[in-house]
N, C-alpha and C. Protein backbone atom coordinates (compact mmCIF):
# COMPACT_ATOMS: atom_id res chain seq x y z
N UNK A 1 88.67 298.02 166.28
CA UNK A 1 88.87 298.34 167.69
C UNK A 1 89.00 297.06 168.49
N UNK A 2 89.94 296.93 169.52
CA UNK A 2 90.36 295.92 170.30
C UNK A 2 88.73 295.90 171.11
N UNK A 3 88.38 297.24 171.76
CA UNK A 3 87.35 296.80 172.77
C UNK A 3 85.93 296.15 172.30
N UNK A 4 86.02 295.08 172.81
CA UNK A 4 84.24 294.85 172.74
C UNK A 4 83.00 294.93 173.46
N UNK A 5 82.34 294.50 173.87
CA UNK A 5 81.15 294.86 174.78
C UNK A 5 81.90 293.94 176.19
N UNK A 6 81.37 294.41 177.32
CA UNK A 6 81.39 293.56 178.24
C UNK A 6 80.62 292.29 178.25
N UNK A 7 80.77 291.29 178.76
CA UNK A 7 79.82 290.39 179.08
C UNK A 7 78.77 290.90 180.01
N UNK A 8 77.49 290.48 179.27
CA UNK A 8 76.29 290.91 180.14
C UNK A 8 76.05 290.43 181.60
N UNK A 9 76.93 289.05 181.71
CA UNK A 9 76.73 288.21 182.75
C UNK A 9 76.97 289.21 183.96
N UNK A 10 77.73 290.34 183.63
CA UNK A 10 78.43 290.91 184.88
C UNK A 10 77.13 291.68 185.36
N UNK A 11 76.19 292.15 184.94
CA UNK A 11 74.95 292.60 185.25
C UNK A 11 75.28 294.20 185.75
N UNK A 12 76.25 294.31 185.43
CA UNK A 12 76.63 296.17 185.88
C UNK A 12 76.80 296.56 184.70
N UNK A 13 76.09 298.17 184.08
CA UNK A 13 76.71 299.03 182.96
C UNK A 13 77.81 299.19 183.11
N UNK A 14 78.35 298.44 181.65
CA UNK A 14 79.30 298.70 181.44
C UNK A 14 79.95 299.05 179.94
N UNK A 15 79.26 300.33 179.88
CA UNK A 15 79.06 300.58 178.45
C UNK A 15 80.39 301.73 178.93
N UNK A 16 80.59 302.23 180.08
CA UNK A 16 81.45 303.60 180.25
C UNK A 16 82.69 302.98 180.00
N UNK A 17 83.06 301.61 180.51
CA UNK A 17 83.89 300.85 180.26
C UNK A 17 84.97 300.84 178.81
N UNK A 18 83.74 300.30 177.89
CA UNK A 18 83.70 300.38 176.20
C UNK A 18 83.99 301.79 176.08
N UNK A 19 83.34 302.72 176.37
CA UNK A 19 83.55 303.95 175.87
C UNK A 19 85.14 304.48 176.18
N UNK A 20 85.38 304.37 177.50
CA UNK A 20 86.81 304.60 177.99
C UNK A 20 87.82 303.54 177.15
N UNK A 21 87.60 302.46 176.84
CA UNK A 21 88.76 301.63 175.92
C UNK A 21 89.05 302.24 174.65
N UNK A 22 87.47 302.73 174.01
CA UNK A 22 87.91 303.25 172.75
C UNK A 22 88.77 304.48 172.45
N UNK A 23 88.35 305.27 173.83
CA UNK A 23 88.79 306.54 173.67
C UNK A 23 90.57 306.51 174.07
N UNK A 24 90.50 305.49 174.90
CA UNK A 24 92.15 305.41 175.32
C UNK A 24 93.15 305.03 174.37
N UNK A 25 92.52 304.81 173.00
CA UNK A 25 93.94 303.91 171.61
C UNK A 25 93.87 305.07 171.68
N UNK A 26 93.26 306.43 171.49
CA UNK A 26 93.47 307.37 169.84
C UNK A 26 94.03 308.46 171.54
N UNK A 27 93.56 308.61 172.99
CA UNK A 27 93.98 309.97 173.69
C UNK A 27 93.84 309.20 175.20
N UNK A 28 94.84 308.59 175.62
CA UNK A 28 95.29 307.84 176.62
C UNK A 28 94.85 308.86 177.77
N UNK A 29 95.49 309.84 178.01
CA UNK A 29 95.51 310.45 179.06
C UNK A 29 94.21 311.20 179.24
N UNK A 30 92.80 311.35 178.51
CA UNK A 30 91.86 311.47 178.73
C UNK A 30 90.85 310.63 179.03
N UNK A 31 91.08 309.32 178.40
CA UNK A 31 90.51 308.25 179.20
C UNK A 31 91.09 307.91 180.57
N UNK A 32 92.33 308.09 180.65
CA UNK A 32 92.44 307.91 182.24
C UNK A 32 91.81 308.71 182.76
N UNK A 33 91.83 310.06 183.08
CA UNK A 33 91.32 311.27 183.78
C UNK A 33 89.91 311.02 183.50
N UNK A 34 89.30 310.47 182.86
CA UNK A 34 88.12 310.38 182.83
C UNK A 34 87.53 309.26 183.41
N UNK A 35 88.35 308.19 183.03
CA UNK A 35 87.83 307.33 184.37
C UNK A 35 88.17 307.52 185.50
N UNK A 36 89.23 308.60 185.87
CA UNK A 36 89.72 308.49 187.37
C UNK A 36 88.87 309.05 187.77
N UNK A 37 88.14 310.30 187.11
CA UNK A 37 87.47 311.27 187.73
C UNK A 37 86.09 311.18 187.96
N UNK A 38 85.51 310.03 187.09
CA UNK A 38 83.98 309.68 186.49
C UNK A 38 83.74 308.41 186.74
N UNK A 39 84.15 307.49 185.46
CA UNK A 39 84.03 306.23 185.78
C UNK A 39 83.95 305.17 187.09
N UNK A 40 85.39 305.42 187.84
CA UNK A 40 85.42 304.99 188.85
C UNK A 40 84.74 305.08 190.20
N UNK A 41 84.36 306.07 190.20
CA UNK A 41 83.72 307.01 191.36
C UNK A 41 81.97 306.40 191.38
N UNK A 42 81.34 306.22 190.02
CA UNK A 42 80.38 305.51 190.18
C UNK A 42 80.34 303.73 190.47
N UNK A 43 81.47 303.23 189.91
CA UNK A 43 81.57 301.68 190.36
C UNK A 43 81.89 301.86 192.02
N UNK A 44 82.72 302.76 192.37
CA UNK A 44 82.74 302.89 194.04
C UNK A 44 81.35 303.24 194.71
N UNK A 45 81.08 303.69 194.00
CA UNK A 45 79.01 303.73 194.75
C UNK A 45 78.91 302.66 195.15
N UNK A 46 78.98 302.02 193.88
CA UNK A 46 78.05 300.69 194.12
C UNK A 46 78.95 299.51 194.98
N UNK A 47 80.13 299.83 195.03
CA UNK A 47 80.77 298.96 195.93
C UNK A 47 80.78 299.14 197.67
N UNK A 48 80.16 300.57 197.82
CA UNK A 48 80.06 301.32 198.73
C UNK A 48 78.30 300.64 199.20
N UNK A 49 77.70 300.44 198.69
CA UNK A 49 76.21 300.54 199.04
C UNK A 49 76.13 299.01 198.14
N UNK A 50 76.45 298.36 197.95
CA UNK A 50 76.28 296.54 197.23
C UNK A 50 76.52 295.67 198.26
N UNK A 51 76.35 294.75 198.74
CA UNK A 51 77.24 293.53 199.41
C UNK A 51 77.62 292.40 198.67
N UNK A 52 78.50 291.81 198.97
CA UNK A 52 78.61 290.77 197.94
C UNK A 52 78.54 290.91 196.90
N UNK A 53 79.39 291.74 196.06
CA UNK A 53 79.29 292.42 194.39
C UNK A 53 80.50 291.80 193.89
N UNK A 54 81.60 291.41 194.45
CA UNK A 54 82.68 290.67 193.94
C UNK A 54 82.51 290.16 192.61
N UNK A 55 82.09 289.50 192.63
CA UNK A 55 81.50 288.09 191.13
C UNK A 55 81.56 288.97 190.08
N UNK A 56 80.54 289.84 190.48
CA UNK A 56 80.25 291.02 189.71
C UNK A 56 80.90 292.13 188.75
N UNK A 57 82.08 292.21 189.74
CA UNK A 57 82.97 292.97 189.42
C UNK A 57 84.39 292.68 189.10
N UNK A 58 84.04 291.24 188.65
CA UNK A 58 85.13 290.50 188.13
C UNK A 58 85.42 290.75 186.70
N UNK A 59 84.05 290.87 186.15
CA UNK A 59 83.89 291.31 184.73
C UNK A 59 84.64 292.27 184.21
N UNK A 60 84.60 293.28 185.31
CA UNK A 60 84.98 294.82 184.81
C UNK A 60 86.25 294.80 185.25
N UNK A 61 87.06 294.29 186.11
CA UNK A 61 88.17 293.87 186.38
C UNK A 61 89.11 293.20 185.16
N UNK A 62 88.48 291.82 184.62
CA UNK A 62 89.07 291.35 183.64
C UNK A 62 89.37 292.22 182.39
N UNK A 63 88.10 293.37 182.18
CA UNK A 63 88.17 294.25 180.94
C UNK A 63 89.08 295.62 181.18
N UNK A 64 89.24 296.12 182.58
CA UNK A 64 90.26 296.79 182.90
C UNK A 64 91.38 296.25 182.58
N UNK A 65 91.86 295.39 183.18
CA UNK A 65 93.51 294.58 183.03
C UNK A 65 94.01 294.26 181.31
N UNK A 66 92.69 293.92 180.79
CA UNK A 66 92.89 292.95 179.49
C UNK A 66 92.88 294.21 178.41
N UNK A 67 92.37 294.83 178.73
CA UNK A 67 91.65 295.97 177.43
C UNK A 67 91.89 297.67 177.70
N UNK A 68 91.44 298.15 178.78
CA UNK A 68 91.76 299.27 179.19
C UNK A 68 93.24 299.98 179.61
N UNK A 69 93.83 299.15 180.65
CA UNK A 69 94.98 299.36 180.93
C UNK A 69 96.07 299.24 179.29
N UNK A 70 96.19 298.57 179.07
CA UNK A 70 96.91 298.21 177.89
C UNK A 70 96.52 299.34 176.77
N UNK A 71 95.90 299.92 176.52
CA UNK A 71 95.41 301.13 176.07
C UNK A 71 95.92 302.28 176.46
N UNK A 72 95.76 302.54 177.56
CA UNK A 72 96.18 303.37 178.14
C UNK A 72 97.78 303.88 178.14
N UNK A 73 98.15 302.61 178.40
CA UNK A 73 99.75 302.41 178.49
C UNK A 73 100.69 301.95 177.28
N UNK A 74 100.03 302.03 176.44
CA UNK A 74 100.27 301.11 174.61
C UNK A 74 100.92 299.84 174.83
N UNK A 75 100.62 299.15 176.10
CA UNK A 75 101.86 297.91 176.46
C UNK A 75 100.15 296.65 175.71
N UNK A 76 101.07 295.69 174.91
CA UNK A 76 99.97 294.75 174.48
C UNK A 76 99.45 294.12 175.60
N UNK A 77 100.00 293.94 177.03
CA UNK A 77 99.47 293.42 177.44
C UNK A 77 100.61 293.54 179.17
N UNK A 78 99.34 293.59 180.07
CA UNK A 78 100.04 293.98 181.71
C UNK A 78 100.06 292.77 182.45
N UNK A 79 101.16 292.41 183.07
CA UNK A 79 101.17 291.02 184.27
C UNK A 79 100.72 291.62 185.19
N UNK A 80 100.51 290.53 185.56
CA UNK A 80 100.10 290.55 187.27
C UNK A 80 100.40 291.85 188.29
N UNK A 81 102.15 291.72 188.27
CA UNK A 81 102.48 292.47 189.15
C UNK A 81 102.15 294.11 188.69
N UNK A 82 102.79 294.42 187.43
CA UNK A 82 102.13 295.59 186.76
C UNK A 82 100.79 295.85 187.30
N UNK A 83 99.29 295.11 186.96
CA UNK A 83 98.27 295.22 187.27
C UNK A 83 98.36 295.51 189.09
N UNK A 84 99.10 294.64 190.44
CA UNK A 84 98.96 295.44 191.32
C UNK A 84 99.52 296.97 191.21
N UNK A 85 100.36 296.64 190.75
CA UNK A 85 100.98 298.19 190.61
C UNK A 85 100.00 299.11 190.72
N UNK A 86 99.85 299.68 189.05
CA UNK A 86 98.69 300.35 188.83
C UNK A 86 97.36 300.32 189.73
N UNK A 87 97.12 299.44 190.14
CA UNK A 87 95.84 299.52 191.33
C UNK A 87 95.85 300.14 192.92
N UNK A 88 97.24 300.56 192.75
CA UNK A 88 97.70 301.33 194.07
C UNK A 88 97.23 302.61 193.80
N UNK A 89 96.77 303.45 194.95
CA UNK A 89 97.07 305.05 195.15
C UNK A 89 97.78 305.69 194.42
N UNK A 90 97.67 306.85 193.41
CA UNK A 90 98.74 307.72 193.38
C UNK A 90 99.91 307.73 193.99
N UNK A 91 99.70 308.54 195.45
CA UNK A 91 100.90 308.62 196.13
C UNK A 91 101.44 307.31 196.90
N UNK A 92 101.12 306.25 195.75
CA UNK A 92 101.73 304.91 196.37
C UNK A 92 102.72 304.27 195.30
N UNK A 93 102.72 305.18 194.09
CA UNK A 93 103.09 305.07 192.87
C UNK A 93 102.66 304.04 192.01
N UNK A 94 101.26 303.85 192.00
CA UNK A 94 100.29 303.48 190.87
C UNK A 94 99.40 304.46 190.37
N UNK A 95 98.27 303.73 189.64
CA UNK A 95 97.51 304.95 189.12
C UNK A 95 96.09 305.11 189.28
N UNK A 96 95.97 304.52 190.30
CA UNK A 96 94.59 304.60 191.10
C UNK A 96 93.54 303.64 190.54
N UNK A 97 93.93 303.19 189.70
CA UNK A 97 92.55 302.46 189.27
C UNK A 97 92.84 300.55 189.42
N UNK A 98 92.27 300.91 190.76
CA UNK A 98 92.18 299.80 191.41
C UNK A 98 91.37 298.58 190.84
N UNK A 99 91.24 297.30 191.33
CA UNK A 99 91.11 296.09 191.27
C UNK A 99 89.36 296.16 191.70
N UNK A 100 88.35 296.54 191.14
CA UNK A 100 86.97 296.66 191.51
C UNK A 100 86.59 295.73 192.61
N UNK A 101 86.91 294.39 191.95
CA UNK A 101 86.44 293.05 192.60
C UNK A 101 87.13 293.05 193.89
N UNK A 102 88.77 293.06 193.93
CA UNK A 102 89.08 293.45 195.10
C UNK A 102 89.07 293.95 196.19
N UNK A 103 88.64 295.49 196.21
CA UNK A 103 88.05 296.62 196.81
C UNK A 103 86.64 296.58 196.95
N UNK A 104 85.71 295.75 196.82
CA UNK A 104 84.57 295.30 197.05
C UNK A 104 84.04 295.90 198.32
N UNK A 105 84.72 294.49 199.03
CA UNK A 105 84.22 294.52 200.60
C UNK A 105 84.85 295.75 201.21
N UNK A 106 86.45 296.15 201.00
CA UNK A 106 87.03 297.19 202.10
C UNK A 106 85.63 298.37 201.60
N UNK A 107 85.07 298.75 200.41
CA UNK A 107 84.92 299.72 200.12
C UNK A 107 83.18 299.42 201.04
N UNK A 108 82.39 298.26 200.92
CA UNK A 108 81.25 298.40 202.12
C UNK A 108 81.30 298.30 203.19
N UNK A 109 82.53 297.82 203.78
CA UNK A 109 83.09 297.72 205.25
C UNK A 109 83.16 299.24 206.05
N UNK A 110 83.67 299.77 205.18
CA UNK A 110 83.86 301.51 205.73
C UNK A 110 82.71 302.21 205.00
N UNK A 111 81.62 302.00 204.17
CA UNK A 111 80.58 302.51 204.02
C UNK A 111 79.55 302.21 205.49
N UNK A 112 79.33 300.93 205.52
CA UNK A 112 78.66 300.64 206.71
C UNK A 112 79.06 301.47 207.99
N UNK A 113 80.53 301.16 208.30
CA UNK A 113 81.15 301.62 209.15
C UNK A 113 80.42 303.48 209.66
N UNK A 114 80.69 304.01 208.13
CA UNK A 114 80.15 305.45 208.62
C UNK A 114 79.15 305.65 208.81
N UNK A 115 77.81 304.83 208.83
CA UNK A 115 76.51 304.70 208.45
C UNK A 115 75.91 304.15 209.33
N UNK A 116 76.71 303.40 210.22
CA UNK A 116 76.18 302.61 211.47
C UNK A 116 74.94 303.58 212.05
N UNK A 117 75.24 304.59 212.57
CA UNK A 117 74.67 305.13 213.51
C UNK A 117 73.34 305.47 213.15
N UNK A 118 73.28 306.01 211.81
CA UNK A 118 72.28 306.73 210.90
C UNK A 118 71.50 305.16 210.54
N UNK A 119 72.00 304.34 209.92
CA UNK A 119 70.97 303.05 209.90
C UNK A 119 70.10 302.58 211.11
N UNK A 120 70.77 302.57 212.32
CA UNK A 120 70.57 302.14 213.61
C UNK A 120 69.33 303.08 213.49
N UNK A 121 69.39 304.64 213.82
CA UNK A 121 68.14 305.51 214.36
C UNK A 121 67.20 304.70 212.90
N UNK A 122 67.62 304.42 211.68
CA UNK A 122 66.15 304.21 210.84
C UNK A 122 65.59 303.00 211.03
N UNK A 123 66.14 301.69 211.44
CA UNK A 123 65.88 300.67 211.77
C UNK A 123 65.18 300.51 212.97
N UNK A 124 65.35 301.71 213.97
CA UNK A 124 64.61 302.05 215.44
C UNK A 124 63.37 302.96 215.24
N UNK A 125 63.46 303.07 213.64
CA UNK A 125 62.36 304.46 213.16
C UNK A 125 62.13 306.04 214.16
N UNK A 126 63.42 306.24 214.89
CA UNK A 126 63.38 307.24 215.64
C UNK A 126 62.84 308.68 214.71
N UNK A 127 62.55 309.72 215.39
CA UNK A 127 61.67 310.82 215.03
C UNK A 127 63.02 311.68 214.45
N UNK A 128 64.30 311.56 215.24
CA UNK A 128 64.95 312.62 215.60
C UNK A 128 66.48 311.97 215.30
N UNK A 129 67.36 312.84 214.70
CA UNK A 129 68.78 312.25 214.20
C UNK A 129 69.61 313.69 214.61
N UNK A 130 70.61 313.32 215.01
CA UNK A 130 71.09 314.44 215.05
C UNK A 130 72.76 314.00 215.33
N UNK A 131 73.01 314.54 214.10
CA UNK A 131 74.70 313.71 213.88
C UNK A 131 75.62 313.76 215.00
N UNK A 132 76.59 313.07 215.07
CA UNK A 132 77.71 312.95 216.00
C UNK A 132 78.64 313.50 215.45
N UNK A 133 79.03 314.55 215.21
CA UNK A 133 80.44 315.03 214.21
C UNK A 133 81.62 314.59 215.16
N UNK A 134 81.67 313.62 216.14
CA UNK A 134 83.01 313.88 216.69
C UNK A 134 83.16 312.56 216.49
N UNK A 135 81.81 311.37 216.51
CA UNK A 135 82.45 310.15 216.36
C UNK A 135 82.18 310.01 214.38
N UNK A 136 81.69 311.08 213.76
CA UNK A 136 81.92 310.38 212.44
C UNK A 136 83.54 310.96 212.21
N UNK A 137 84.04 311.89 212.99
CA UNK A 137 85.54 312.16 212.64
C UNK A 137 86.49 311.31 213.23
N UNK A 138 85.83 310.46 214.45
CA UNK A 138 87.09 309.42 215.24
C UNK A 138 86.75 308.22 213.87
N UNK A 139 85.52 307.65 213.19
CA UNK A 139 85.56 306.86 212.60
C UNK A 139 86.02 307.16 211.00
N UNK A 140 85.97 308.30 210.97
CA UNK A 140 86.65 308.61 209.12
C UNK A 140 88.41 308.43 209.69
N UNK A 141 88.73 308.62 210.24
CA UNK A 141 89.94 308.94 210.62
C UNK A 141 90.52 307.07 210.84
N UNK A 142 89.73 306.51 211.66
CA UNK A 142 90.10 304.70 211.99
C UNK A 142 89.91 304.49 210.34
N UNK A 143 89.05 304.73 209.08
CA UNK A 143 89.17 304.32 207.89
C UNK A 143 90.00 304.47 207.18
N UNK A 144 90.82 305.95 207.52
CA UNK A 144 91.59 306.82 206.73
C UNK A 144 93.08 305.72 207.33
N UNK A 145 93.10 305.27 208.28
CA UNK A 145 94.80 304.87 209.01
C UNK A 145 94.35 303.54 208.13
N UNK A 146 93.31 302.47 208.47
CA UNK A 146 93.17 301.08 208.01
C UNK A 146 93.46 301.16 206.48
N UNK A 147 92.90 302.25 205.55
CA UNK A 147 93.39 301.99 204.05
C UNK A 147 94.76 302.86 203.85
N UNK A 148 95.26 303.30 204.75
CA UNK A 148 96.85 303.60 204.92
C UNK A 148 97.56 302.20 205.13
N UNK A 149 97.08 301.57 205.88
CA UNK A 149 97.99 300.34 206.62
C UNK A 149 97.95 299.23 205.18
N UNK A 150 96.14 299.46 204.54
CA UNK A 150 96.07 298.46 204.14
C UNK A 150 96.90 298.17 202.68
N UNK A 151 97.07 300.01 202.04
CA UNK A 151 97.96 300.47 200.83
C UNK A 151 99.59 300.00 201.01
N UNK A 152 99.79 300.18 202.28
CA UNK A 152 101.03 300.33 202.70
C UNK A 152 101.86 298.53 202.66
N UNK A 153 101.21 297.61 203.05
CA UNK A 153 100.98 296.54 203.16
C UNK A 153 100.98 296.21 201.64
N UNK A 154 99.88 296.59 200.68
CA UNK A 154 100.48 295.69 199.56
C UNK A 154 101.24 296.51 198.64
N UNK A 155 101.85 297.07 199.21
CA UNK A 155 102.72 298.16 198.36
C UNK A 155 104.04 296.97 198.43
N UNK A 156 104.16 297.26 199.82
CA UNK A 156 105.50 296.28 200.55
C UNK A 156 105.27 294.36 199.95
N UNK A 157 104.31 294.02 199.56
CA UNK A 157 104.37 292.59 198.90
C UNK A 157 104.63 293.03 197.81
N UNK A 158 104.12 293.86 197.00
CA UNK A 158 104.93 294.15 195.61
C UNK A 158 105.95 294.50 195.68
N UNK A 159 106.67 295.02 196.51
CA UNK A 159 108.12 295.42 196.02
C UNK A 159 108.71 294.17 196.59
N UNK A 160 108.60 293.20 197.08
CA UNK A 160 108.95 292.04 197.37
C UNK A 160 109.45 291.54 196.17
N UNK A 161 108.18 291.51 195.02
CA UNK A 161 108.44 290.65 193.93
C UNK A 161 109.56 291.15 192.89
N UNK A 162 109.77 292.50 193.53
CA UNK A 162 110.53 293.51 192.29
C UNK A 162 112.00 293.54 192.05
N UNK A 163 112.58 293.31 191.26
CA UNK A 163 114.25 293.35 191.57
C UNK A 163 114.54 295.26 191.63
N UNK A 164 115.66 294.91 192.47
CA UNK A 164 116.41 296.52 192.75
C UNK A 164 116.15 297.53 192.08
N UNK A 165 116.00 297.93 190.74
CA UNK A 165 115.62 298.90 190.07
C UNK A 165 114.31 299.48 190.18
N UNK A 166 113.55 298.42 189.85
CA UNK A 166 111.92 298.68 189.93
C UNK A 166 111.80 298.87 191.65
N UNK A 167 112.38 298.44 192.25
CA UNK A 167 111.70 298.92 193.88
C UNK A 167 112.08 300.28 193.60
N UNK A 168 113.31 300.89 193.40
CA UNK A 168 113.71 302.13 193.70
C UNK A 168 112.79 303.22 192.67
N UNK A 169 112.63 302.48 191.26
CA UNK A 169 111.66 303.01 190.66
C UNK A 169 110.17 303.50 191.31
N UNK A 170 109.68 302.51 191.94
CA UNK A 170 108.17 302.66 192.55
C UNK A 170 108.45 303.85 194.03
N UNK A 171 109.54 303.50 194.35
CA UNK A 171 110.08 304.60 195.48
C UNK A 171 110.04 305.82 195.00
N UNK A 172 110.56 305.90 194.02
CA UNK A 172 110.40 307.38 193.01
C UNK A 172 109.63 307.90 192.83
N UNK A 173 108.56 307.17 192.25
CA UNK A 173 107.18 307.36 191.68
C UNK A 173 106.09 307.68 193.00
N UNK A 174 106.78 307.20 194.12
CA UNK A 174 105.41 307.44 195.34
C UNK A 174 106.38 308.35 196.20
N UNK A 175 107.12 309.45 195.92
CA UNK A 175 107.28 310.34 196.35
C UNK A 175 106.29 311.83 196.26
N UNK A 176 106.18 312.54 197.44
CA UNK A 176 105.40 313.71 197.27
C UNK A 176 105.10 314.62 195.87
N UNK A 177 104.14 314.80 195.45
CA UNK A 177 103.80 315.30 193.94
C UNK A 177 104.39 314.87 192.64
N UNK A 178 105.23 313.54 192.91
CA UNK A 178 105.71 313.09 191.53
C UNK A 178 104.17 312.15 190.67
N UNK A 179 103.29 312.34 191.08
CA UNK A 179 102.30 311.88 190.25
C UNK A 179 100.89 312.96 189.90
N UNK A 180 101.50 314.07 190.63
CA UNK A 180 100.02 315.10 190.40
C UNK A 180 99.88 315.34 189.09
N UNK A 181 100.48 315.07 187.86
CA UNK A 181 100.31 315.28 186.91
C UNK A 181 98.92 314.29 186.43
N UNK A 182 98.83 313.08 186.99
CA UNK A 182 98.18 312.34 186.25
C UNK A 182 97.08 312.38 186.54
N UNK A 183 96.74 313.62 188.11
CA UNK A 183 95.32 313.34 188.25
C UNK A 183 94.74 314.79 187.86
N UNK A 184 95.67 315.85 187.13
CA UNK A 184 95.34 316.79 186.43
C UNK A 184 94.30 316.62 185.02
N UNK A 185 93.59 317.97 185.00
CA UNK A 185 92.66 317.93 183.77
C UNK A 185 93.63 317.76 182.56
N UNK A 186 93.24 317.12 181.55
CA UNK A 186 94.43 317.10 180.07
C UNK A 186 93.56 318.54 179.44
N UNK A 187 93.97 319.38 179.95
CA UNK A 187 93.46 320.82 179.31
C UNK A 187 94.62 321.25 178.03
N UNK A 188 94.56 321.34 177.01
CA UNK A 188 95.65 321.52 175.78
C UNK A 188 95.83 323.17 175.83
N UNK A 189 94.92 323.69 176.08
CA UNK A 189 95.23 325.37 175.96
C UNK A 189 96.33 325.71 177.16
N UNK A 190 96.40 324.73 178.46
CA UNK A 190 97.34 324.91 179.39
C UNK A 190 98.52 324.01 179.35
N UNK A 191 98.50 323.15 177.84
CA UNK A 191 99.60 322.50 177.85
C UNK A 191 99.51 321.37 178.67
N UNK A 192 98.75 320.98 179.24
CA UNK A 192 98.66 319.77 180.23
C UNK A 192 98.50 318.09 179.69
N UNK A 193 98.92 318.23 178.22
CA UNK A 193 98.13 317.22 177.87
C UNK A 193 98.99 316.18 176.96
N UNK A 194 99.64 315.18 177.69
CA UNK A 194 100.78 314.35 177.46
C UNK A 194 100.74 313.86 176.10
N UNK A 195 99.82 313.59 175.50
CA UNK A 195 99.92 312.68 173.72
C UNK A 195 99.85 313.33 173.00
C-alpha cells in the first residue's frame, strides 16, 4: 500500500486519513463520499473552533494532495493547479475537498462571526440568552455572499492559468447539477456506484 501513517508531528488524528487512502486504490468513489460526508466535516470542527491550526493542518494537506487525491483519481500524481481545482465547491467544478490548512482561518472567522453574540452574554456571565434569529440570518447570509465572492475569486485565478479547453471544461463541470453525482451515496443496488 502507497499510504502510510501520517506524521505525528501534525498532532491531529489522522488515522481516518490512512483509512480513506487505503480504501480509495481498491473503491475510489467510496472513499470520496466518505470523506466528503465524514472525514471532512470533523477536520472542519476543528477548524471551526481551533485558532491558529494552519501548521497543523499542513500535514493532512500534504497527505491529501500526495496520497489521497491520486487514489482517488488513479493519476500518480496532482499539480498544483489540479490540487486548486479539486479544492473548489462542487458547483464550482471541483470536488470539495478543500485545502485544510488553507481554509483554516476563513473557517474560524465565520465560526466566531456566528458566535459573537452567544460568547459575549458568557463572557458577561449573563443569566439570560435569548437568540437573535434575525441578526444570526443577516450574519449567515454576509458568510454565505463572502465564501461566494471568496470561491468565485479563486475559481477566476485558476482559470487564468488554464488554456481554452480546460477553462471551458471547468465551465462545464460548474454548471447546475453536473456534479450531483459525486456527492451521492455509491449505493450498488441503485446502480450509483461508478467503479
Amino acid at each position: 500500500s502507497s499510504c502510510g501513517p501520517l506524521p505525528q508531528s501534525s498532532g491531529i488524528n489522522a488515522e481516518y486519513g490512512d483509512i480513506m487512502c487505503e480504501v480509495a486504490e481498491k473503491e475510489p468513489q467510496l472513499a470520496y463520499t466518505a470523506y466528503w460526508m465524514g472525514v471532512s466535516k470533523e477536520w472542519s470542527f476543528m477548524q471551526r473552533t481551533t485558532p491558529d491550526i494552519e501548521s497543523q493542518l499542513q500535514a493532512i494537506e500534504d497527505r491529501l494532495a500526495q496520497k489521497l487525491l491520486p487514489a482517488i483519481t488513479g493519476q500518480p500524481f496532482i499539480d498544483e493547479t489540479t490540487r486548486e481545482i479539486m479544492a473548489l465547491p462542487t458547483r464550482y467544478g471541483g470536488l470539495g475537498i478543500e485545502n485544510p490548512a488553507q481554509m483554516a482561518e476563513v473557517h474560524y472567522a465565520n465560526s466566531t462571526a456566528m458566535t459573537k453574540r452567544l460568547c459575549d452574554h458568557i463572557v458577561e456571565q449573563a443569566t439570560e440568552y435569548r437568540p437573535d434569529k434575525e441578526n444570526e440570518r443577516e450574519i449567515r447570509g454576509q458568510i454565505r455572499l463572502q465564501k461566494k465572492k471568496l470561491f468565485e475569486e479563486i475559481r477566476d485565478t485558476i482559470k487564468a492559468k488554464l488554456s481554452n479547453a480546460d477553462k471551458r471544461n471547468l465551465e462545464l463541470i460548474s454548471e447546475k447539477g453536473a456534479s450531483s453525482f459525486l456527492t451521492c451515496l455509491p449505493l450498488q443496488e441503485l446502480r450509483f456506484t461508478l467503479n
